[in-house]
C-alpha atoms as a PDB file:
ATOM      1  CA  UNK A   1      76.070 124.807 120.304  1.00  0.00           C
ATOM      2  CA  UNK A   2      78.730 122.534 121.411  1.00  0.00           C
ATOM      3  CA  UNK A   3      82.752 122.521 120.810  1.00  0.00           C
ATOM      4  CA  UNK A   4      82.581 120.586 117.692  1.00  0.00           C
ATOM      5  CA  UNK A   5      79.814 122.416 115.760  1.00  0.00           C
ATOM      6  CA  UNK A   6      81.471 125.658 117.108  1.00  0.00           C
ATOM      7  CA  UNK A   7      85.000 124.613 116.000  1.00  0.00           C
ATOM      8  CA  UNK A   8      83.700 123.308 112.576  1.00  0.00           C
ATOM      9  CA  UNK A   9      81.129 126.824 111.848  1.00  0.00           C
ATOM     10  CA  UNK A  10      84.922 128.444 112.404  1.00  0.00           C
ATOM     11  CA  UNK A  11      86.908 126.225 110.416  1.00  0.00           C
ATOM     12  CA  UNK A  12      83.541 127.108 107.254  1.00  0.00           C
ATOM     13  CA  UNK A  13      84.200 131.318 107.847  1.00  0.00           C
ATOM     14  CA  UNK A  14      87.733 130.421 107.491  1.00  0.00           C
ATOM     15  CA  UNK A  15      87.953 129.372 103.929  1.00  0.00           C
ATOM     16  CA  UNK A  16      91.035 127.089 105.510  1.00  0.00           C
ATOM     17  CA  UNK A  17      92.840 127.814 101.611  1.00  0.00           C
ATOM     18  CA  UNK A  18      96.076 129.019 100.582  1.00  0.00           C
ATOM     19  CA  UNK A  19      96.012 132.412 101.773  1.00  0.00           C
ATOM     20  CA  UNK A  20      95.340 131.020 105.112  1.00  0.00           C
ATOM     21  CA  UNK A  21      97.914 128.519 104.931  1.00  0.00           C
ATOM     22  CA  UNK A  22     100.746 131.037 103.985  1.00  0.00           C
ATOM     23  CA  UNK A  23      99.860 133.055 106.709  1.00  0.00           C
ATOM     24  CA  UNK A  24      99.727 130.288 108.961  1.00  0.00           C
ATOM     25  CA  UNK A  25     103.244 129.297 108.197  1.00  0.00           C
ATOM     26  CA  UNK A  26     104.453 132.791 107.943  1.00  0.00           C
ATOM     27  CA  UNK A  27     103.634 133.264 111.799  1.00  0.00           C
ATOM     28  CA  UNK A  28     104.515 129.898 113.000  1.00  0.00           C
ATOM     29  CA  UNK A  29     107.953 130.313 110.708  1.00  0.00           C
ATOM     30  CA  UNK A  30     108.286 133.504 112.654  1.00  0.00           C
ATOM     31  CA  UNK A  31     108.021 131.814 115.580  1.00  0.00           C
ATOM     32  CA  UNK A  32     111.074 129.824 115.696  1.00  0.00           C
ATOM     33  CA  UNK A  33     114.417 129.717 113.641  1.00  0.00           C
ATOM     34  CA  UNK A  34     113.917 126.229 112.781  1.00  0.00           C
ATOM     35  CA  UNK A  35     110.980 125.849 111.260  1.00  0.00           C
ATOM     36  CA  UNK A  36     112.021 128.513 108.665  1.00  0.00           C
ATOM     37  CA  UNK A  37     114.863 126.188 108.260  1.00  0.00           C
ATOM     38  CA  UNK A  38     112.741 122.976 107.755  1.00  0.00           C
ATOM     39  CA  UNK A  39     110.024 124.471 105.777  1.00  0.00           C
ATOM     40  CA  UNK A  40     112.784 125.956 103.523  1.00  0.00           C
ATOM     41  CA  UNK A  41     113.236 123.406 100.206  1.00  0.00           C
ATOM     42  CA  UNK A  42     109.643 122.724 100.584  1.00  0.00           C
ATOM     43  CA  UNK A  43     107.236 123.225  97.918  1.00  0.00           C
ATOM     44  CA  UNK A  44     104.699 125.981  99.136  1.00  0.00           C
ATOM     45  CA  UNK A  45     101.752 124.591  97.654  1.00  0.00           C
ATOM     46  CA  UNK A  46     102.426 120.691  98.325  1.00  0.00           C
ATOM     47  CA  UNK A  47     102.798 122.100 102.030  1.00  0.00           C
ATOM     48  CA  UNK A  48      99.908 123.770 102.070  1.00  0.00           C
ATOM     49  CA  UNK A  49      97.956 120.941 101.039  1.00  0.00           C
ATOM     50  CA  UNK A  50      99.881 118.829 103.736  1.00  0.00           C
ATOM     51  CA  UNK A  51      98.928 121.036 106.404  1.00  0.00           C
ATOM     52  CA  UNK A  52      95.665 121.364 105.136  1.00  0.00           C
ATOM     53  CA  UNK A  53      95.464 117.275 105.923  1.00  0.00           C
ATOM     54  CA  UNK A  54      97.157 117.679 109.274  1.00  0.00           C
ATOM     55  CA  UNK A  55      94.495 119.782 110.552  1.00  0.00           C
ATOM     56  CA  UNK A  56      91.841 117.559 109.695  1.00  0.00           C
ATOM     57  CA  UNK A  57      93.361 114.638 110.596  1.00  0.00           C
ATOM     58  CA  UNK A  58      94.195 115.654 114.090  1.00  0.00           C
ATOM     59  CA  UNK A  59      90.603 117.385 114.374  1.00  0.00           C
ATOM     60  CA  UNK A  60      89.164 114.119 113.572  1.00  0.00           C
ATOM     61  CA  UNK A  61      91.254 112.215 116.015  1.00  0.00           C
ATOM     62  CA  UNK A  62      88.980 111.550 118.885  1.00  0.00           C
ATOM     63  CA  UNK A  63      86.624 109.606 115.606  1.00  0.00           C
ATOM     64  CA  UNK A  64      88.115 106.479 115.293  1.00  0.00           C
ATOM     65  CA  UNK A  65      90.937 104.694 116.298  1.00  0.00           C
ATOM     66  CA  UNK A  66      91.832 104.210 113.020  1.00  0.00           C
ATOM     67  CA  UNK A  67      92.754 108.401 112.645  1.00  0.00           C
ATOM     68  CA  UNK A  68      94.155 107.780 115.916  1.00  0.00           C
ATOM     69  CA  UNK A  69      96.920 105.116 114.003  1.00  0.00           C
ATOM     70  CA  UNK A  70      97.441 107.319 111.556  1.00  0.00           C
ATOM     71  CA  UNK A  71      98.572 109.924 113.402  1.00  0.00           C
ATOM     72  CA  UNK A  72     100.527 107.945 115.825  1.00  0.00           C
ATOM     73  CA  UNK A  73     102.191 106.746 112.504  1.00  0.00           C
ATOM     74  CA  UNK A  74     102.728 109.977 111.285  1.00  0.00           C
ATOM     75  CA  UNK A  75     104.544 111.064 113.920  1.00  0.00           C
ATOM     76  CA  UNK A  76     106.691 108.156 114.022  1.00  0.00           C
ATOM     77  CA  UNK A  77     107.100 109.503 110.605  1.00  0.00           C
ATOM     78  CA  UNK A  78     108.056 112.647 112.063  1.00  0.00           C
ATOM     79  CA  UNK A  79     110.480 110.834 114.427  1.00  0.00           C
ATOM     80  CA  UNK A  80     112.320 108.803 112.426  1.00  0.00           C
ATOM     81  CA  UNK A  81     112.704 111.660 109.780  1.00  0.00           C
ATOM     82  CA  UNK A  82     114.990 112.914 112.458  1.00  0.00           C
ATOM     83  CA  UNK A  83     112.997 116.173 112.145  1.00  0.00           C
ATOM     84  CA  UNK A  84     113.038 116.395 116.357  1.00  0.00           C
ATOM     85  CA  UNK A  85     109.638 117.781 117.114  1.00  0.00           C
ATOM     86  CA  UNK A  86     109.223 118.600 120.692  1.00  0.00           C
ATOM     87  CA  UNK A  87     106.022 119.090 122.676  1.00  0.00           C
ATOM     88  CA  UNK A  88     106.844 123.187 122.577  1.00  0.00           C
ATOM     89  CA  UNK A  89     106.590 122.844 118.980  1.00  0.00           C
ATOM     90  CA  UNK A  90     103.645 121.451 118.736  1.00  0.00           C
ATOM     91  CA  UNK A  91     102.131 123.594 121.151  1.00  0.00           C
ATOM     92  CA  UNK A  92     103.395 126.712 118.716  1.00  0.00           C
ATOM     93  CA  UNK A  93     102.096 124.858 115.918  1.00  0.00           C
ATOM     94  CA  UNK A  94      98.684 125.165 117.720  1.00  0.00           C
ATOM     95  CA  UNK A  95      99.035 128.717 119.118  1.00  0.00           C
ATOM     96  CA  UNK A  96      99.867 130.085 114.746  1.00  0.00           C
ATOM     97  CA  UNK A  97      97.137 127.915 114.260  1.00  0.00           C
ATOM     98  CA  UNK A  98      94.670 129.985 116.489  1.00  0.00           C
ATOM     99  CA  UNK A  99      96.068 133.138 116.146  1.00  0.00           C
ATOM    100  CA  UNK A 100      95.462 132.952 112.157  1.00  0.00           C
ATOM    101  CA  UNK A 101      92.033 132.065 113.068  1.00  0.00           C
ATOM    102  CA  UNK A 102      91.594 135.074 114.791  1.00  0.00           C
ATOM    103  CA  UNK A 103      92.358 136.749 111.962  1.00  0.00           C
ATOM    104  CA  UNK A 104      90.179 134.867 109.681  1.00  0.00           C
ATOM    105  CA  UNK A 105      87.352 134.075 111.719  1.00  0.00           C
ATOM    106  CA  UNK A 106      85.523 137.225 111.950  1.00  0.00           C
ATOM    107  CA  UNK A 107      83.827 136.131 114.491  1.00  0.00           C
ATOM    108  CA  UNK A 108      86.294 135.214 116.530  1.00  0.00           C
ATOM    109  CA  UNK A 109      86.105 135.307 120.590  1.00  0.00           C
ATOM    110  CA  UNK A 110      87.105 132.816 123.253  1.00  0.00           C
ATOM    111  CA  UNK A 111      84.783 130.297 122.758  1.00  0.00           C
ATOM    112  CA  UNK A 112      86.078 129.844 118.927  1.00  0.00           C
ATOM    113  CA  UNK A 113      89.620 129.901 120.392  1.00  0.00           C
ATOM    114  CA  UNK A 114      88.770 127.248 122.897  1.00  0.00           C
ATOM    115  CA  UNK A 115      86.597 125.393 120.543  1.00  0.00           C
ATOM    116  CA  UNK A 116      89.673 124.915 118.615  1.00  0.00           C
ATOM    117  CA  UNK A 117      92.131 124.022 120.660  1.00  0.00           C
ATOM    118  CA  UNK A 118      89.527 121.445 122.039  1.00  0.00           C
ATOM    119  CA  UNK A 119      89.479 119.918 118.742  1.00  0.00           C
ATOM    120  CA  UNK A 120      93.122 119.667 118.029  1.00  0.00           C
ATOM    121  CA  UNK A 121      94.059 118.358 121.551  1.00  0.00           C
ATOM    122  CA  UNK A 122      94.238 114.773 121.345  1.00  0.00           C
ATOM    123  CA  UNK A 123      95.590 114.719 117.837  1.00  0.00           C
ATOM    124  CA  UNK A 124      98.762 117.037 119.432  1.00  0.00           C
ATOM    125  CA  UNK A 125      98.626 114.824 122.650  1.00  0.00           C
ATOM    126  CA  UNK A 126      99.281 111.515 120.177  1.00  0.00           C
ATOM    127  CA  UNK A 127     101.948 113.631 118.013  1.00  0.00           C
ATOM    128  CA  UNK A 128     103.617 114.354 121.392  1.00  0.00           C
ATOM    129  CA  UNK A 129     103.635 111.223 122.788  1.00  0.00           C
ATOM    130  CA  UNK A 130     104.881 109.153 119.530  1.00  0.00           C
ATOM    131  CA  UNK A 131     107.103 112.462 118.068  1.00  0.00           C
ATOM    132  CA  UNK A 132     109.105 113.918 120.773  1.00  0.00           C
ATOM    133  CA  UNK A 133     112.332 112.729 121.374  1.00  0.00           C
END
């Protein structure tokens, strides 16, 4: 089985829903002052569905150029927002990411772990490069 059926079996025993989601943002909220902050005044469930959209946009980014300009322009977005994003960020958003998946998955292991942070890589590589200040 290779990275991308591996990541996407996963992403299935997940059930990537709003459970998951909460918990997601509880731990990456955790994480860091600021996203508490910036996640504040935001509606739980329109984020959910927003992250929900992230993740399979930047899974899908090494697709089709066309994913590829949309997340370059969403984190121009991002950017011009002011919201500052910088490449540790990202990197914790990725690191929640997987360690709610370890909790999820329940057949998690290195290989799933791997197999996800393969997936997301150039999506957060293009959000770094157009995103951090």
């Amino acid at each position: 089985m290779n990275s991308n059926e591996t990541f996407l079996n996963s992403y299935q025993r997940c059930r990537i829903g709003s459970e998951f989601i909460n918990d997601f943002l509880d731990l990456f909220c955790d994480a860091n002052p600021r996203f508490q902050e910036r996640f504040q005044e935001v509606d739980k469930e329109k984020q959910a569905r927003m992250i929900k959209a992230s993740l399979i946009l930047i899974q899908n980014a090494s697709t089709t150029a066309s994913i590829r300009n949309t997340i370059r322009n969403l984190a121009i977005k991002h950017k011009d927002m002011g919201l500052d994003i910088s490449a540790k960020e990202l990197d914790m958003w990725v690191d929640s990411l997987v360690a709610i998946v370890a909790i999820y998955d329940p057949l998690y292991e290195e290989v799933i772990e791997l197999a996800w942070r393969d997936a997301l890589a150039l999506g957060v590589e293009i959000m770094k490069d157009k995103s951090v200040q």
